[in-house]
N, C-alpha and C. Protein backbone atom coordinates (compact mmCIF):
# COMPACT_ATOMS: atom_id res chain seq x y z
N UNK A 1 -17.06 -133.69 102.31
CA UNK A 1 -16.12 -132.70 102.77
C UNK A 1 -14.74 -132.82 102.16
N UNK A 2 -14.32 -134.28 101.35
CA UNK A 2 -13.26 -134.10 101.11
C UNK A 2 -13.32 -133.46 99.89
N UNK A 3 -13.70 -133.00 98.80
CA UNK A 3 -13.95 -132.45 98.13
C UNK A 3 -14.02 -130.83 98.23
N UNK A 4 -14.48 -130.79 99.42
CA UNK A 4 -14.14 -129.01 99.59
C UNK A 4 -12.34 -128.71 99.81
N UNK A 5 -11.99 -129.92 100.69
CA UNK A 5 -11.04 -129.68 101.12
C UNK A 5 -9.41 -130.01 100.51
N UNK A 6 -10.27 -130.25 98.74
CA UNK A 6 -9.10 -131.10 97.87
C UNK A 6 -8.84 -128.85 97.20
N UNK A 7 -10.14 -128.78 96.98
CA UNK A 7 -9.59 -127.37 95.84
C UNK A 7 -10.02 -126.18 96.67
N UNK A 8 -9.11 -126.11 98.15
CA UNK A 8 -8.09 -125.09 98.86
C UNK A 8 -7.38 -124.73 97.94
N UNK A 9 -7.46 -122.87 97.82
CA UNK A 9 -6.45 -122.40 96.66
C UNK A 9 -6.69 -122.23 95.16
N UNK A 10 -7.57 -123.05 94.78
CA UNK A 10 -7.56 -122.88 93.45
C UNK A 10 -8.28 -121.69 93.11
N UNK A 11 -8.85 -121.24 93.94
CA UNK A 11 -10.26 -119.85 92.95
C UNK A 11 -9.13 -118.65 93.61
N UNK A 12 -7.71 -118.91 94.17
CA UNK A 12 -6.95 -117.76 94.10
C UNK A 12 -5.90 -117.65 93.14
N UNK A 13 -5.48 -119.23 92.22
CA UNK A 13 -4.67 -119.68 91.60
C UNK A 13 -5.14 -118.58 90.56
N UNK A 14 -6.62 -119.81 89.96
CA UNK A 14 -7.37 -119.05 89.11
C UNK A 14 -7.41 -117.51 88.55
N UNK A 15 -7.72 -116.89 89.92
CA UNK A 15 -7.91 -115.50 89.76
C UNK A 15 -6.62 -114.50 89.80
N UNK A 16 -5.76 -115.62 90.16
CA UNK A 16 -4.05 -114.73 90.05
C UNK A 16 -3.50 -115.14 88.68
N UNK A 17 -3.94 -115.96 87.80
CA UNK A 17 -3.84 -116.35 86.34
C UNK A 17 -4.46 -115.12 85.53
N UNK A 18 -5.98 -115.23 86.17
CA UNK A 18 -6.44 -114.14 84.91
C UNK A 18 -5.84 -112.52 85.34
N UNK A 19 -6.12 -112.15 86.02
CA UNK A 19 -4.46 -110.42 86.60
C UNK A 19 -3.76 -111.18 85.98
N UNK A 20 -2.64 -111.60 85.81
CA UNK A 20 -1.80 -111.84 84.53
C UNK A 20 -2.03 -111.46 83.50
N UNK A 21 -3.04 -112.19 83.30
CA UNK A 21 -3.49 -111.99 81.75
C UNK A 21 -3.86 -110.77 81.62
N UNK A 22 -4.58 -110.39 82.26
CA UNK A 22 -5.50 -108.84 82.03
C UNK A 22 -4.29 -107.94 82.17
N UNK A 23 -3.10 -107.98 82.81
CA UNK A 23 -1.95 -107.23 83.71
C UNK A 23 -1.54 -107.15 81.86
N UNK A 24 -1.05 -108.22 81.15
CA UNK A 24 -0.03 -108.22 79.76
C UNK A 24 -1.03 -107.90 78.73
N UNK A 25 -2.26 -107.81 78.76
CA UNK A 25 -3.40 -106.95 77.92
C UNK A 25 -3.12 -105.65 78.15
N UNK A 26 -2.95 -105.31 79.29
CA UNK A 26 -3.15 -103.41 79.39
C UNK A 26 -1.94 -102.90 79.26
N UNK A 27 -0.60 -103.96 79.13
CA UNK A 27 0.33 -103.15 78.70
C UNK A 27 0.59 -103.22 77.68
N UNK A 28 0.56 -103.77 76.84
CA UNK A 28 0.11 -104.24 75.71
C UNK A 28 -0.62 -103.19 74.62
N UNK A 29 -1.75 -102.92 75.27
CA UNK A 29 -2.55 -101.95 74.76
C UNK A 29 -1.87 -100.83 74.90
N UNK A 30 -1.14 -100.51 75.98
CA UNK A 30 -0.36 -98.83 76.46
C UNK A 30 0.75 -98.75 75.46
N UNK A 31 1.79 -99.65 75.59
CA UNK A 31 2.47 -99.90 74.37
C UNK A 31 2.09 -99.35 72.98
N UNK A 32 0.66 -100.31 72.17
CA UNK A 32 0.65 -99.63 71.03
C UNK A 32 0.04 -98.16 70.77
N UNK A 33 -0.50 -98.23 72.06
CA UNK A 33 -1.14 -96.79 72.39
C UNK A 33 -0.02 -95.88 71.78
N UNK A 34 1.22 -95.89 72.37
CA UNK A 34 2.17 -94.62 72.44
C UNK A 34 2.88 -94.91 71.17
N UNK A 35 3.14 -95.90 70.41
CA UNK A 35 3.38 -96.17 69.29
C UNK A 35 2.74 -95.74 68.17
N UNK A 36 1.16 -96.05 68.20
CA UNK A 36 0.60 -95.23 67.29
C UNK A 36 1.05 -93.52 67.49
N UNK A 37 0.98 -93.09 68.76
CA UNK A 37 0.88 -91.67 68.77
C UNK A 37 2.18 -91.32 68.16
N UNK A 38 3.57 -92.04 68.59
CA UNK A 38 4.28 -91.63 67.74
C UNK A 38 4.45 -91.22 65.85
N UNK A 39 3.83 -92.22 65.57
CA UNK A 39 3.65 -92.74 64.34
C UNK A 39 2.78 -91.04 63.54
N UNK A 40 1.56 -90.37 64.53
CA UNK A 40 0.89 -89.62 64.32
C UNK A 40 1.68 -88.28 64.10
N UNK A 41 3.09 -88.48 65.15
CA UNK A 41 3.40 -87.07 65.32
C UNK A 41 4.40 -86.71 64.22
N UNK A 42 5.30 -88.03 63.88
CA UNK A 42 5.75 -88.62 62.75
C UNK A 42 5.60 -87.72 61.56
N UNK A 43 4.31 -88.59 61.40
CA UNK A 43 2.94 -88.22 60.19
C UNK A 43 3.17 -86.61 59.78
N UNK A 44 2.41 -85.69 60.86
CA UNK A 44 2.36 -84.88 60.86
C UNK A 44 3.42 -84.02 60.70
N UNK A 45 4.47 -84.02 61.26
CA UNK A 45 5.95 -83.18 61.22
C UNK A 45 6.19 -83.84 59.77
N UNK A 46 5.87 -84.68 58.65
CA UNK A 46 6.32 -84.93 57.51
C UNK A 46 5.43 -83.84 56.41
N UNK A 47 4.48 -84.23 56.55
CA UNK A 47 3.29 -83.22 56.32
C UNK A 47 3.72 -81.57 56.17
N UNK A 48 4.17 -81.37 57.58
CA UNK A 48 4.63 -80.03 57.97
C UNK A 48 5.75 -79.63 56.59
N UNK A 49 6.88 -80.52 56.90
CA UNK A 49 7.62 -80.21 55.83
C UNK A 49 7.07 -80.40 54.33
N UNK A 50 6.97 -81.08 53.97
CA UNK A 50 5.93 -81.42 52.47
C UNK A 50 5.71 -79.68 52.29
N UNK A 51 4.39 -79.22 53.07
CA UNK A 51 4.48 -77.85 52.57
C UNK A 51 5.36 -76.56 52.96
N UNK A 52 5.85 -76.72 53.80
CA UNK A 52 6.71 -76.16 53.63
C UNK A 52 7.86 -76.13 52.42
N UNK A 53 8.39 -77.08 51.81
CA UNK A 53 8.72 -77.55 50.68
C UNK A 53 7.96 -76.95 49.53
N UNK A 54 6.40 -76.68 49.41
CA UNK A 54 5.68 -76.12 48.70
C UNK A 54 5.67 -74.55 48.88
N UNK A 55 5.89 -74.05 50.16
CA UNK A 55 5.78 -72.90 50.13
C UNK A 55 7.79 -72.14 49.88
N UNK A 56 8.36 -73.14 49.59
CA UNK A 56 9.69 -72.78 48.88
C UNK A 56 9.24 -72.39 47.67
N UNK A 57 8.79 -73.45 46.64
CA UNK A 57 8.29 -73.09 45.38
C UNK A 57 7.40 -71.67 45.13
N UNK A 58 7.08 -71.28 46.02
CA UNK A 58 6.11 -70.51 45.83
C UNK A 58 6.44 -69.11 46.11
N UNK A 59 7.99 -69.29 47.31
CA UNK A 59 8.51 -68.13 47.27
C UNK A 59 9.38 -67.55 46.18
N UNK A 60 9.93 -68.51 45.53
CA UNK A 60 10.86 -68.48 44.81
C UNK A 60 9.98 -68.19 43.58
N UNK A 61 8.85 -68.93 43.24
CA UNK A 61 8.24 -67.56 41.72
C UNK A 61 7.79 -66.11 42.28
N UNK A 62 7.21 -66.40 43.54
CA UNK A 62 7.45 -64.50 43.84
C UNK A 62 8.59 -63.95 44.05
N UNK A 63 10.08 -64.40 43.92
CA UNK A 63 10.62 -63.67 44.14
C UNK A 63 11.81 -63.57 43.18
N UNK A 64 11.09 -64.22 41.45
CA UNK A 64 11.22 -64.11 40.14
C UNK A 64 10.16 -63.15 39.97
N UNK A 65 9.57 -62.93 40.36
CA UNK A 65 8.63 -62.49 39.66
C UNK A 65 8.80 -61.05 40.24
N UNK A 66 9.45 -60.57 41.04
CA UNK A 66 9.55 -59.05 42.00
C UNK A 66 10.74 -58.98 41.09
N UNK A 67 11.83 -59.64 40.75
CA UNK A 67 13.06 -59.06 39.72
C UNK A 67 13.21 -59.63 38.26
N UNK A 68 12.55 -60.58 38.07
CA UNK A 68 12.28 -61.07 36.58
C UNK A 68 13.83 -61.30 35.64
N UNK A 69 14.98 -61.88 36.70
CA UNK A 69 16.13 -62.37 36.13
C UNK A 69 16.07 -63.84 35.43
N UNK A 70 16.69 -63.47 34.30
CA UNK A 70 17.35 -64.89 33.94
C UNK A 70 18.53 -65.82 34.21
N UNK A 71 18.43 -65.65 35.91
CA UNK A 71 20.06 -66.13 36.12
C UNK A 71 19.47 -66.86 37.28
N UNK A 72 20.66 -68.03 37.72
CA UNK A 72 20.00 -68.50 38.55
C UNK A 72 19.91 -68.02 40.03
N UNK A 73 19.11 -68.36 40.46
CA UNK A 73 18.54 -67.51 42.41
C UNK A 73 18.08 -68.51 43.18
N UNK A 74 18.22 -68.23 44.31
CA UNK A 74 17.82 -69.03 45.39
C UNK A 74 17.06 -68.21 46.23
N UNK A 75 16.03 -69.00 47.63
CA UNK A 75 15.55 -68.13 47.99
C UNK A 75 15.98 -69.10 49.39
N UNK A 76 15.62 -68.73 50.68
CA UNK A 76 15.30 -69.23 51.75
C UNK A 76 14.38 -68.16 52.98
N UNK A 77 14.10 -69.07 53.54
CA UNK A 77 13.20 -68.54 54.81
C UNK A 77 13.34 -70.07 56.20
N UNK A 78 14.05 -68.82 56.88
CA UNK A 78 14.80 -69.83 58.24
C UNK A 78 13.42 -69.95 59.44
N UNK A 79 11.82 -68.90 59.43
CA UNK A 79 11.15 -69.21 60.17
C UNK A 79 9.88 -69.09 59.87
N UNK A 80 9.31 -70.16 59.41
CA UNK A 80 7.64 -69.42 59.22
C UNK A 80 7.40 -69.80 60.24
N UNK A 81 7.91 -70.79 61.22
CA UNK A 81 7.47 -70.74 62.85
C UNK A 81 8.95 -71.34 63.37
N UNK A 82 8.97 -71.69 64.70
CA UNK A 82 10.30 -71.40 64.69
C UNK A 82 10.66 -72.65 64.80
N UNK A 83 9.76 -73.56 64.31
CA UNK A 83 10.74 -75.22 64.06
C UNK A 83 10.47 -75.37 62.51
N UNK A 84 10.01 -74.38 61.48
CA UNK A 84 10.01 -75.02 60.26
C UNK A 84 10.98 -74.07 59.44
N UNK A 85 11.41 -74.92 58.16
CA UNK A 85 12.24 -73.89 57.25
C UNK A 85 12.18 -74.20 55.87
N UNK A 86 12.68 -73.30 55.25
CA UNK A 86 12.47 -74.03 53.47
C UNK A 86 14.08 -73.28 52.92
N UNK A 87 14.49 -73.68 51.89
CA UNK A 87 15.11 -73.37 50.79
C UNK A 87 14.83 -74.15 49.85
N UNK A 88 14.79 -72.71 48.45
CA UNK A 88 14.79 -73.44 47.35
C UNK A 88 15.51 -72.80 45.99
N UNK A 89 15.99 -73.03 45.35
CA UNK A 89 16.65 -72.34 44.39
C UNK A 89 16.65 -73.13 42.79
N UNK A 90 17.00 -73.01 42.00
CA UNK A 90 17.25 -73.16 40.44
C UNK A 90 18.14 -72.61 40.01
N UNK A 91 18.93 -73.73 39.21
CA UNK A 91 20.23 -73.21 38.43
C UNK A 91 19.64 -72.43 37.14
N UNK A 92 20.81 -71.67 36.47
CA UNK A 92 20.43 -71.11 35.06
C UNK A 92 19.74 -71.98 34.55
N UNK A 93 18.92 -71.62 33.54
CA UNK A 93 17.62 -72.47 32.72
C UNK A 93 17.99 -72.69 31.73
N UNK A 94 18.10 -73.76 31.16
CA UNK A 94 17.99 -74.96 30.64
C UNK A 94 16.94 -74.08 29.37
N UNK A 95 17.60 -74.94 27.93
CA UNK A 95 16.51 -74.93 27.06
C UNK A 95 15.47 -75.58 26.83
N UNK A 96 14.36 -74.79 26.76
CA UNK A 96 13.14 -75.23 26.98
C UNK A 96 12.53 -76.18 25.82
N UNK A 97 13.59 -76.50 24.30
CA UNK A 97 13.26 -77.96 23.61
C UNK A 97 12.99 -79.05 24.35
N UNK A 98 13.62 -79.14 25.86
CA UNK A 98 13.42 -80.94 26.25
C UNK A 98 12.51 -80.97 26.53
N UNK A 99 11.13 -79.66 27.06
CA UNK A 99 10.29 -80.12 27.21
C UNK A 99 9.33 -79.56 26.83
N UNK A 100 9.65 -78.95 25.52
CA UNK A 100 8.10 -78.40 24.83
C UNK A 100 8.61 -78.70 23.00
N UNK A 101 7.75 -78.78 22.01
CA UNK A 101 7.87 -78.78 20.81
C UNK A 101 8.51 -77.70 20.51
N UNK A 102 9.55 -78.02 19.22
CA UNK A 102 10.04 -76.27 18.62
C UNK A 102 8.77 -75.50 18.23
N UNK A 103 7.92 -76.41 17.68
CA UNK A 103 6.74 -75.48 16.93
C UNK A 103 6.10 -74.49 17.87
N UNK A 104 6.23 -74.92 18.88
CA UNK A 104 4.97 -74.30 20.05
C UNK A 104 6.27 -73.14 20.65
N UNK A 105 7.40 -73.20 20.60
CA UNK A 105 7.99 -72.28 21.01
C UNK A 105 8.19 -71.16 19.90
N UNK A 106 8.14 -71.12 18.90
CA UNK A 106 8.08 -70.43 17.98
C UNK A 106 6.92 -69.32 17.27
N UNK A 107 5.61 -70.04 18.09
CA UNK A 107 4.46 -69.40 17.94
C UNK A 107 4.77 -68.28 18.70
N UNK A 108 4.41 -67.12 18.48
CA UNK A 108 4.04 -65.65 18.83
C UNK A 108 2.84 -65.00 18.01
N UNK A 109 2.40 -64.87 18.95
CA UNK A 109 0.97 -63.46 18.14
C UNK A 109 1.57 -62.46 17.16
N UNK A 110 2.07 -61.48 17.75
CA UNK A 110 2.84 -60.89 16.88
C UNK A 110 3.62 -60.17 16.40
N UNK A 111 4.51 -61.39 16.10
CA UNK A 111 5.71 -61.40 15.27
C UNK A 111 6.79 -61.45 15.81
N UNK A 112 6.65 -60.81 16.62
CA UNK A 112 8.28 -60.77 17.45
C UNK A 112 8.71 -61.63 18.13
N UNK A 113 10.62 -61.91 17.88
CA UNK A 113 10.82 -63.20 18.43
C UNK A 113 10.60 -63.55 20.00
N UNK A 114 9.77 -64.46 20.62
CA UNK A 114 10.05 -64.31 21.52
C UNK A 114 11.13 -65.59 22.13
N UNK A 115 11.67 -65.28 23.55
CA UNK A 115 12.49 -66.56 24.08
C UNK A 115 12.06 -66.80 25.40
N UNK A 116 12.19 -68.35 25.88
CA UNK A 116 12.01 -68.97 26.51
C UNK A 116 12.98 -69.79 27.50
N UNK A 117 12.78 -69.53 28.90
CA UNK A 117 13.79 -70.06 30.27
C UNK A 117 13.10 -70.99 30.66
N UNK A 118 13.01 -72.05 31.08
CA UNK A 118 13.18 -73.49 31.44
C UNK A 118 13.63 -73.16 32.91
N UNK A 119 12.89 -73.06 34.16
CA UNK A 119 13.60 -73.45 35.72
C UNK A 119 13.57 -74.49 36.22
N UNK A 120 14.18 -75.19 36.59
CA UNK A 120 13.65 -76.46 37.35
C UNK A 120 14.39 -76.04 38.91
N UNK A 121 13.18 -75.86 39.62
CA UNK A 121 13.06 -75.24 40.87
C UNK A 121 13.33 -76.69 41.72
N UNK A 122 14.01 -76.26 42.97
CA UNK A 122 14.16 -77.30 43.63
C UNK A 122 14.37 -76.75 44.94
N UNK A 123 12.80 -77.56 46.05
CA UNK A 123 13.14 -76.74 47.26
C UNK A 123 12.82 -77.67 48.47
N UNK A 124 13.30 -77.40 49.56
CA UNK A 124 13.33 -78.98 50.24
C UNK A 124 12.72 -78.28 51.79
N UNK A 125 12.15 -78.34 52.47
CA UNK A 125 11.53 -77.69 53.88
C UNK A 125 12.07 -79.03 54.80
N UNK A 126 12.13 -78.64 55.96
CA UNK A 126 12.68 -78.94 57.42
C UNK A 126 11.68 -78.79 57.98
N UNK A 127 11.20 -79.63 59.01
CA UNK A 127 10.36 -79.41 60.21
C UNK A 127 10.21 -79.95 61.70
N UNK A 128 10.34 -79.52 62.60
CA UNK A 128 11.04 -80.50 63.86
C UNK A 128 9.82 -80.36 65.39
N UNK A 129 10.16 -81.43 66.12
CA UNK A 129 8.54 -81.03 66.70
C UNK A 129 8.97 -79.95 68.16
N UNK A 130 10.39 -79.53 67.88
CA UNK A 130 10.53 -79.07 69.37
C UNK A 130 11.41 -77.66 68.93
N UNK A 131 11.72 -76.84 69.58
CA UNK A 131 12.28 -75.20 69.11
C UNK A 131 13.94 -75.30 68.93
N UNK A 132 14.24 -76.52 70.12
CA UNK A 132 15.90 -76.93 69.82
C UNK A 132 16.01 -78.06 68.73
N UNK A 133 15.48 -77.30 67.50
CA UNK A 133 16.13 -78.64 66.36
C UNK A 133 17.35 -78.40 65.37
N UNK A 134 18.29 -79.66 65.82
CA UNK A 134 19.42 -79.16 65.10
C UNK A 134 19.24 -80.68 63.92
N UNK A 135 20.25 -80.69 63.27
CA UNK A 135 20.31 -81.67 62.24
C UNK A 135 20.47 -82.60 63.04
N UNK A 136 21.31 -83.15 64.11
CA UNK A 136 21.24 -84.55 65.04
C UNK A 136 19.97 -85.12 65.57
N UNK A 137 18.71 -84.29 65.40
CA UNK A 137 17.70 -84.17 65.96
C UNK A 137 16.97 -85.45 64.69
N UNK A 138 17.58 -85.27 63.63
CA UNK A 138 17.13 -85.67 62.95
C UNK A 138 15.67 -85.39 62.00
N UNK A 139 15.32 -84.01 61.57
CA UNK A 139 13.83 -83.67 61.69
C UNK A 139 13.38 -83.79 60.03
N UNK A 140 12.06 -83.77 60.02
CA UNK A 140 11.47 -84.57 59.10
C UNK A 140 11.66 -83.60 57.96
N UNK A 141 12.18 -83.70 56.68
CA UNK A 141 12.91 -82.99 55.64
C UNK A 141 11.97 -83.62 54.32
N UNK A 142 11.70 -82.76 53.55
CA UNK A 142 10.60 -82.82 52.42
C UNK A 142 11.32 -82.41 50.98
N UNK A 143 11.26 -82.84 50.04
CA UNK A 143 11.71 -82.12 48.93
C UNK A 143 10.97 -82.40 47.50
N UNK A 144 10.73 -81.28 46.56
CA UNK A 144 9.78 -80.66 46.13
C UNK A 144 10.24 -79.83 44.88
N UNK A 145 10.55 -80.75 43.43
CA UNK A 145 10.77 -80.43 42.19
C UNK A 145 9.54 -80.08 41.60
N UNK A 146 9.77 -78.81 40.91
CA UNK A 146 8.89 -77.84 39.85
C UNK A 146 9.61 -77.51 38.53
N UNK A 147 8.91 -77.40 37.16
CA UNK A 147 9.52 -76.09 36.19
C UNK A 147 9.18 -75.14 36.42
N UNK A 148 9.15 -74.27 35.77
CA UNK A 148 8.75 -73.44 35.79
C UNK A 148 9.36 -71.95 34.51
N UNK A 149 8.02 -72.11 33.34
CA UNK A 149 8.59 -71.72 32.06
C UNK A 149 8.61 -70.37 32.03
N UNK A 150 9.03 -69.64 31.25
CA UNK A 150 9.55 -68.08 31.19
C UNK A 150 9.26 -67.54 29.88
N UNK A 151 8.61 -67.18 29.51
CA UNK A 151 8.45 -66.39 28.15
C UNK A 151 8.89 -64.94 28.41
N UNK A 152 10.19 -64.50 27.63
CA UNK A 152 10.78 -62.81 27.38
C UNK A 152 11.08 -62.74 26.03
N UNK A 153 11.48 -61.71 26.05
CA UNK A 153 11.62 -61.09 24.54
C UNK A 153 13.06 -60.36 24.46
């Protein structure tokens, strides 16, 4: 009997040790739980901007391509939903030697001289995960260099 009466307590010690343990496991786990999810939403609102950033580029040759100037333009669009945005624009163009051979600019079918604009498009998208995003908000911002060559006459 003395033996029963030495380990009074212990199988509550015991079992109030492991709840501890199991208690700093599950928060633990909740923790990286919401961490990853951050990380996801992160992810995604970067993403968001990325194309948005792409769909700058894309406005901006359609909207060379609706007036077909050689000067420089900008374009923007403040909502393709109402937390994302893009601008993108290009200065006057640049001669197009730095990045093509004279020979190859000189080729024409026929005959007539033709000339060549050089854009280097540059357009950067915004994207925020909530409808009140201001710049303090800090929201995930993308940016997104193109040429983009011009053959006129």
């Amino acid at each position: 009997m003395k033996t029963h009466a030495s380990q009074t307590g212990m199988a509550l010690l015991v079992s109030l040790v492991l709840l501890l343990l199991l208690t700093i496991i599950a928060i633990t786990a909740a923790t990286q739980s919401s961490l990853q999810e951050r990380m996801a939403a992160n992810s995604q609102q970067q993403n968001v901007a990325f194309q948005a950033a792409e769909s700058g580029i894309q406005g901006w040759i359609e909207k060379f391509n609706r007036n077909q100037l050689i000067v420089a333009m900008s374009t923007e669009k403040v909502s393709l939903m109402p937390t994302v945005s893009y601008t993108a624009s290009a200065a006057k163009p640049s001669d197009c030697t730095a990045v093509m051979p004279p020979f190859s600019l000189s080729a024409n079918e026929d005959g007539a001289p033709a000339r060549y604009a050089c854009f280097n498009i540059e357009s950067t998208g915004k994207s925020c995960a909530d409808a009140d995003c201001a710049d303090a908000n800090n929201p995930a911002r993308a940016k997104h260099q193109q040429g983009h060559l011009v053959r006129y006459f």
